[in-house]
Protein backbone atom coordinates (compact mmCIF):
# COMPACT_ATOMS: atom_id res chain seq x y z
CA UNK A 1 -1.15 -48.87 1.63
CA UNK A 2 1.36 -47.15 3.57
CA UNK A 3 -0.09 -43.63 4.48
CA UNK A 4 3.29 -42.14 4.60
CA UNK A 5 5.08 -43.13 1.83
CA UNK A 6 5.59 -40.73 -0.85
CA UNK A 7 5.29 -43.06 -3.76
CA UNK A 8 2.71 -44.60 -2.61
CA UNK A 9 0.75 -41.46 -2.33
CA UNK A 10 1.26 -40.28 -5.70
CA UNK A 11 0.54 -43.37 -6.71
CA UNK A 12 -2.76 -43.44 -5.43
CA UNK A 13 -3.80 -39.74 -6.07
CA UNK A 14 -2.92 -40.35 -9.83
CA UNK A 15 -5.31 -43.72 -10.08
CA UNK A 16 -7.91 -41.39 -8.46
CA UNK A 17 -6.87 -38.09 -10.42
CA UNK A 18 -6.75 -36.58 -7.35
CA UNK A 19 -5.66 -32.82 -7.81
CA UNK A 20 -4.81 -30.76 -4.41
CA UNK A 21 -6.81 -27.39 -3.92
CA UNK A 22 -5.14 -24.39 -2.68
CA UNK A 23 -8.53 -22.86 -1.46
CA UNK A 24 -9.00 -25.48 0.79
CA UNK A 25 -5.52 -25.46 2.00
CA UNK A 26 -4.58 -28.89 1.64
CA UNK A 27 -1.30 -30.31 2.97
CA UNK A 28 -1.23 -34.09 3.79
CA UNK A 29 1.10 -35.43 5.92
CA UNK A 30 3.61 -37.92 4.37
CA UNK A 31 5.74 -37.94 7.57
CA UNK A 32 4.97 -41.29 9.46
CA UNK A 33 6.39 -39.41 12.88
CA UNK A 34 3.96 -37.00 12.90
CA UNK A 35 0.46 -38.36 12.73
CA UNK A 36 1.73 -40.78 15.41
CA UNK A 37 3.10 -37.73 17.26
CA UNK A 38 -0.04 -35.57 16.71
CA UNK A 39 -2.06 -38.70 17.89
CA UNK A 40 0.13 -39.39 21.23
CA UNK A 41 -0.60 -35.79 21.75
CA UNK A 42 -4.21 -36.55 21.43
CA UNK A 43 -3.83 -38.71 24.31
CA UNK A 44 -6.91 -40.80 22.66
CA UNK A 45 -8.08 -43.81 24.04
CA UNK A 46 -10.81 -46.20 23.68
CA UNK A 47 -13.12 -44.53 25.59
CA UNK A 48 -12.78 -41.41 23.02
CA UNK A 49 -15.21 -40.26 20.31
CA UNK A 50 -12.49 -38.31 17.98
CA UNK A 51 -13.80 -35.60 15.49
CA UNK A 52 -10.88 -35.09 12.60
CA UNK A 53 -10.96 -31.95 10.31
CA UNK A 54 -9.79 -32.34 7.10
CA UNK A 55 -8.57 -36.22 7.40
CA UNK A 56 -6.92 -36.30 3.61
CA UNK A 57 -5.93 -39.21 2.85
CA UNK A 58 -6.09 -40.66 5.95
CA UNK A 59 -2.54 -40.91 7.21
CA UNK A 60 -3.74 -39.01 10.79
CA UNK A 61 -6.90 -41.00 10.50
CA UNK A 62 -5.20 -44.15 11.01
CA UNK A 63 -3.19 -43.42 13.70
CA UNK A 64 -6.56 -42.01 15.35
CA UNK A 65 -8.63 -45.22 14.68
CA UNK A 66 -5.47 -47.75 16.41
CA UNK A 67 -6.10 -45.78 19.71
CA UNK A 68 -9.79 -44.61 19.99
CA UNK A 69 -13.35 -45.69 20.18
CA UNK A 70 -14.34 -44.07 17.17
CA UNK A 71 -13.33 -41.57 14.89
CA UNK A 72 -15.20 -39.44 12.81
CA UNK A 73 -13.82 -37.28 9.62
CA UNK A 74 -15.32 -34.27 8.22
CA UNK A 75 -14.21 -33.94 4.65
CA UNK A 76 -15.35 -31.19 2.60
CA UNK A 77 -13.35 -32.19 -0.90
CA UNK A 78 -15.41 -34.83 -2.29
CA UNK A 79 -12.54 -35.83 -4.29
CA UNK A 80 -11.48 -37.44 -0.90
CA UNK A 81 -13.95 -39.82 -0.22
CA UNK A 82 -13.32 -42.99 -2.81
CA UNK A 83 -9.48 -42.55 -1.11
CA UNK A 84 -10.63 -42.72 1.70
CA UNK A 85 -12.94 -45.38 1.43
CA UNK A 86 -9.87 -47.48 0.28
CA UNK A 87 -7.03 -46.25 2.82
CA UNK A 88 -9.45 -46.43 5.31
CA UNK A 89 -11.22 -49.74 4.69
CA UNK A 90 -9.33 -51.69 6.96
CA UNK A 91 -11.13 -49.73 10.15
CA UNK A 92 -14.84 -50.32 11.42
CA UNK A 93 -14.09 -47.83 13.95
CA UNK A 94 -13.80 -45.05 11.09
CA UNK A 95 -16.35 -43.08 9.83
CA UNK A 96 -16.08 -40.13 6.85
CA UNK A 97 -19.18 -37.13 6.78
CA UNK A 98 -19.03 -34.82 3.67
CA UNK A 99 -19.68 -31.59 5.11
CA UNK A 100 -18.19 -28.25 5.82
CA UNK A 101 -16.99 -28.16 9.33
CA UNK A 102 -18.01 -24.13 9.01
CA UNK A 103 -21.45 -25.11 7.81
CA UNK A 104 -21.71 -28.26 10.28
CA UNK A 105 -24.31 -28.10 13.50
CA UNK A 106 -21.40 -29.47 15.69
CA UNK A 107 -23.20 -30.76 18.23
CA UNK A 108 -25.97 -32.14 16.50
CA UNK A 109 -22.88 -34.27 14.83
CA UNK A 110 -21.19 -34.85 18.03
CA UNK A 111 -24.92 -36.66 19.63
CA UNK A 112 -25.52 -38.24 16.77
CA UNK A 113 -21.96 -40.24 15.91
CA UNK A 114 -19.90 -39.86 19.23
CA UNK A 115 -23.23 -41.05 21.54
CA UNK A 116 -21.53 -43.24 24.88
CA UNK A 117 -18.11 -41.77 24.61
CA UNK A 118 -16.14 -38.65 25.55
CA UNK A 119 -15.60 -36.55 22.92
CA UNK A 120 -12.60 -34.92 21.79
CA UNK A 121 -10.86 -33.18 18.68
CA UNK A 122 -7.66 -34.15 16.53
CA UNK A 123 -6.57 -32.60 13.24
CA UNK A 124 -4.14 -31.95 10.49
CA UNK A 125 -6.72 -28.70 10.35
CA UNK A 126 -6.19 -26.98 6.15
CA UNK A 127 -4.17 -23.72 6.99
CA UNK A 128 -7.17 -21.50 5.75
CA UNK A 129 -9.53 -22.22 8.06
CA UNK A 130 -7.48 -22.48 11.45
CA UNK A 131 -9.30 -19.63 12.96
CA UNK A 132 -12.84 -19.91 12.10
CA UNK A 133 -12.33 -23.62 12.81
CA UNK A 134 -11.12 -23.60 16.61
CA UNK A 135 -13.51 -20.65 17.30
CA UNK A 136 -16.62 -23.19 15.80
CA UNK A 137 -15.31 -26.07 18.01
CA UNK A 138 -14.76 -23.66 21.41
CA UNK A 139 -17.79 -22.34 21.16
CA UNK A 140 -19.78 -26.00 20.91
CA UNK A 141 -18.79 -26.27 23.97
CA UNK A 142 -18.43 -30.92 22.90
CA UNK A 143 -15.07 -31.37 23.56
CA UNK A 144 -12.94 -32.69 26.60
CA UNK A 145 -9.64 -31.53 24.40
CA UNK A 146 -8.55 -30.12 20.88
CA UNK A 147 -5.29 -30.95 19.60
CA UNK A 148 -4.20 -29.74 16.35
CA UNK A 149 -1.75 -28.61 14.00
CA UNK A 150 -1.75 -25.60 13.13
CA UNK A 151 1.15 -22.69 11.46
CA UNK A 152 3.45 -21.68 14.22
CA UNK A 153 2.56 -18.15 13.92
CA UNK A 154 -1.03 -19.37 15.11
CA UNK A 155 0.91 -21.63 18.06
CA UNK A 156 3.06 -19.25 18.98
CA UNK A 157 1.02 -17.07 20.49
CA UNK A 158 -0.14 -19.77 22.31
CA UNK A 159 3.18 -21.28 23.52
CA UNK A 160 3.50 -24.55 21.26
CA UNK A 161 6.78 -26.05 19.57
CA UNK A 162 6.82 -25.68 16.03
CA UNK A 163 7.24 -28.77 13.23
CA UNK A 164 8.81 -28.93 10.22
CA UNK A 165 7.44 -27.74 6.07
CA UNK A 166 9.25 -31.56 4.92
CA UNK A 167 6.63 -33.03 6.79
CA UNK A 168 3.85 -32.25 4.01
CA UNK A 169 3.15 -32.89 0.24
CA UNK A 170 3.08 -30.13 -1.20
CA UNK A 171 5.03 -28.58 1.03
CA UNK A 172 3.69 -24.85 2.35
CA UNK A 173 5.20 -21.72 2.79
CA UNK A 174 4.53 -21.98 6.41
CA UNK A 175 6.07 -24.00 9.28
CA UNK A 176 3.60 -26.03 11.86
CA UNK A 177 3.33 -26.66 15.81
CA UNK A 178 0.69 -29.00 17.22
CA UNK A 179 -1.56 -27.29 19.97
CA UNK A 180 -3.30 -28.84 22.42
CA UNK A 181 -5.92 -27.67 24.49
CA UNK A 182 -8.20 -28.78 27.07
CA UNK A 183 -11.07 -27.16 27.50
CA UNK A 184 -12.39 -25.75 30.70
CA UNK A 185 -15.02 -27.01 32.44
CA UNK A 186 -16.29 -23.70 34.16
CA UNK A 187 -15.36 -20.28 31.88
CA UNK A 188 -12.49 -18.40 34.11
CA UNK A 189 -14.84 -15.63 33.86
CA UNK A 190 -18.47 -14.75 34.72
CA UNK A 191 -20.04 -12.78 32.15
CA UNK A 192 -23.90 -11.64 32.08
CA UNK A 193 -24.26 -12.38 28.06
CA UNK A 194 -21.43 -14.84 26.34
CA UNK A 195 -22.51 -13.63 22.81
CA UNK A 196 -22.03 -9.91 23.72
CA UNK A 197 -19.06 -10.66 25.35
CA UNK A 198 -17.39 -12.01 22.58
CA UNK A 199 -18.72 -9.55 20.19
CA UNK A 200 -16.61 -6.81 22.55
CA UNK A 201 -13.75 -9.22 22.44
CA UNK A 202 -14.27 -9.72 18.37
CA UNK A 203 -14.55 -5.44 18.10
CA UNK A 204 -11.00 -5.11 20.41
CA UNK A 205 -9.29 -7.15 18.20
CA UNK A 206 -10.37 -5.72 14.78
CA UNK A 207 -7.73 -3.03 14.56
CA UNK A 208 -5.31 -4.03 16.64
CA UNK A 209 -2.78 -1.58 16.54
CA UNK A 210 -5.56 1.01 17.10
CA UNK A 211 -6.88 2.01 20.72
CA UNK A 212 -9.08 0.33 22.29
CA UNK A 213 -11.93 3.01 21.68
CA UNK A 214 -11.25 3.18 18.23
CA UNK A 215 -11.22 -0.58 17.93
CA UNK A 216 -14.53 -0.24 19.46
CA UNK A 217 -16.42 1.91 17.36
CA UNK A 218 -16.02 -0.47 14.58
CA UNK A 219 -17.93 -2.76 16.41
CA UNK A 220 -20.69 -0.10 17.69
CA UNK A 221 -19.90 2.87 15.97
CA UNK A 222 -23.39 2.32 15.01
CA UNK A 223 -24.95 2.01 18.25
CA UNK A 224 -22.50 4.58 20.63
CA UNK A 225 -21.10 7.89 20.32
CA UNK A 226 -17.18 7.78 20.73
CA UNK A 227 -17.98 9.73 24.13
CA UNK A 228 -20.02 6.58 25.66
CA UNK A 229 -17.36 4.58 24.23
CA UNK A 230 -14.77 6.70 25.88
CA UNK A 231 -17.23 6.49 29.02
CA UNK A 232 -17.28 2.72 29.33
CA UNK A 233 -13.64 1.98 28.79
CA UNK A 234 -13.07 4.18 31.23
CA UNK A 235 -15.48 3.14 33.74
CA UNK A 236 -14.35 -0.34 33.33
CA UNK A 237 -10.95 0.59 34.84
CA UNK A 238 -9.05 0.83 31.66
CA UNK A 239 -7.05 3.61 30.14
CA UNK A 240 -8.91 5.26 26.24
CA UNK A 241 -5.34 4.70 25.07
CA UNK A 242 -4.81 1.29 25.84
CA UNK A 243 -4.80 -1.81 23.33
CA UNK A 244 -7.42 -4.56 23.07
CA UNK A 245 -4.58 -7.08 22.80
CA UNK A 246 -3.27 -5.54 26.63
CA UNK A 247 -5.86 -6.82 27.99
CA UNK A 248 -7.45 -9.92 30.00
CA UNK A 249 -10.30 -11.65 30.32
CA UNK A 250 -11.35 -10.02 33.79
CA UNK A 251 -10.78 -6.57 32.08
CA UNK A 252 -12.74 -7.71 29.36
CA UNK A 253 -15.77 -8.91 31.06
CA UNK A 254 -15.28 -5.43 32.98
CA UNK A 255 -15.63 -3.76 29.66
CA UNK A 256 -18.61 -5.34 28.28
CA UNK A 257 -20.54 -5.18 31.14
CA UNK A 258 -19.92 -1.41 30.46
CA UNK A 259 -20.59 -1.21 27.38
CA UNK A 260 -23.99 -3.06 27.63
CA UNK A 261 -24.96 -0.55 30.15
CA UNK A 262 -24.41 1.98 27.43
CA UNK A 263 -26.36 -0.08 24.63
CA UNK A 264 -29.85 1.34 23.97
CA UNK A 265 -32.49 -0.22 25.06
């Protein structure tokens, strides 16, 4: 079957009374230009373990499985998996897991299917779970790269050219960009406690157009007075009036090194 042909598709959603799901965000590509594209980006090769988020019917899936070692999908809509057995049955190389990525011991699945090659993320990831998604995968710590595409409000921000709605069936109210990132192999940063330093990081960005210490104290409101608060951002070098999105990484890890000072014991 042709992945990205449009009668084709409905075609083979109707035999399988396939029904899309807005709460999983599902958009599948029916663009042949851009699964190739999003693979090329990818830069996959056969020495490449690929995890896929979210593979729908396959169409990125197959681009994936012409270039790498392996690929392995993790599909949360059961509905899915008889397509994909079928669009997908021409590959060895191709694996599906039904699981929730957000639910999903990453690493556990990375060891256990990717074993003897270098692993690396590519995805089509559903629009609802872009965030939680890419933090899960960063903070695994598995992967050489992570390409995906993601909505252009989510790329912009980090610098990537946008794609087009016609791409997609149904088509969503947003417009795309693939990212692609590779990931560091030493953090730019030293920081005594990763966990608390993200949880400062987490707290500066929950009110964003608030200050800083008022951002703060929604994160430890319970554990600091506003004054210690006040105290740390100021100790760290930072102006009380400042915004959490002003800031850097180096004035970050300044800041929760402060802050943990001020932590009970």
């Amino acid at each position: 079957m042709e992945h990205c042909d449009f009668a084709a598709i409905e075609a083979l959603l109707r035999r399988h009374g396939f029904h899309f799901s807005k709460s999983m965000g599902q958009n599948f590509l029916i663009d042949a230009s851009v699964p190739a594209a999003i693979a090329e980006a990818s830069e996959a090769g056969e020495g490449n373990g690929v995890l896929e988020i979210g593979p729908g019917i396959g169409a990125l899936s197959h681009e994936l499985c012409r270039r790498a070692g392996r690929v392995v999908a993790v599909e949360l809509d059961k509905a899915l998996l008889p397509i994909l057995d079928e669009t997908m049955a021409n590959f060895d190389n191709f694996e599906v897991v039904s699981a929730d990525i957000l639910k999903t011991d990453i690493p556990a699945l990375v060891r256990e299917k990717l074993t003897g090659l270098t692993p690396i993320v590519c995805a089509n990831l559903p629009y609802n779970i872009t965030t939680p998604a890419i933090t899960a995968l960063l903070e695994s710590k598995c992967f050489e790269s992570i390409t995906v595409l993601v909505q252009k409000e989510v790329a912009e921000r980090l610098c990537a050219a946008p794609g087009r709605r016609e791409c997609f069936q149904p088509q969503p109210k947003v417009t795309s960009a693939v990212l692609r990132a590779e990931v560091r192999k030493t953090p730019p940063v030293v920081v005594e406690d990763e966990k608390f330093f993200f949880r400062v990081v987490y707290a500066a960005f929950a009110l964003r157009r608030k200050t800083i210490v008022n951002s703060l104290m929604t994160g430890f409101g319970s554990q600091l007075t506003k004054e210690q608060v006040t105290g740390a951002v100021v100790s760290a070098d930072l102006a009380p009036t400042v915004r959490g999105e002003k800031l850097g990484l180096e004035e970050f890890a300044r800041l929760a090194r402060a802050l943990a000072e001020r932590l009970p014991a």
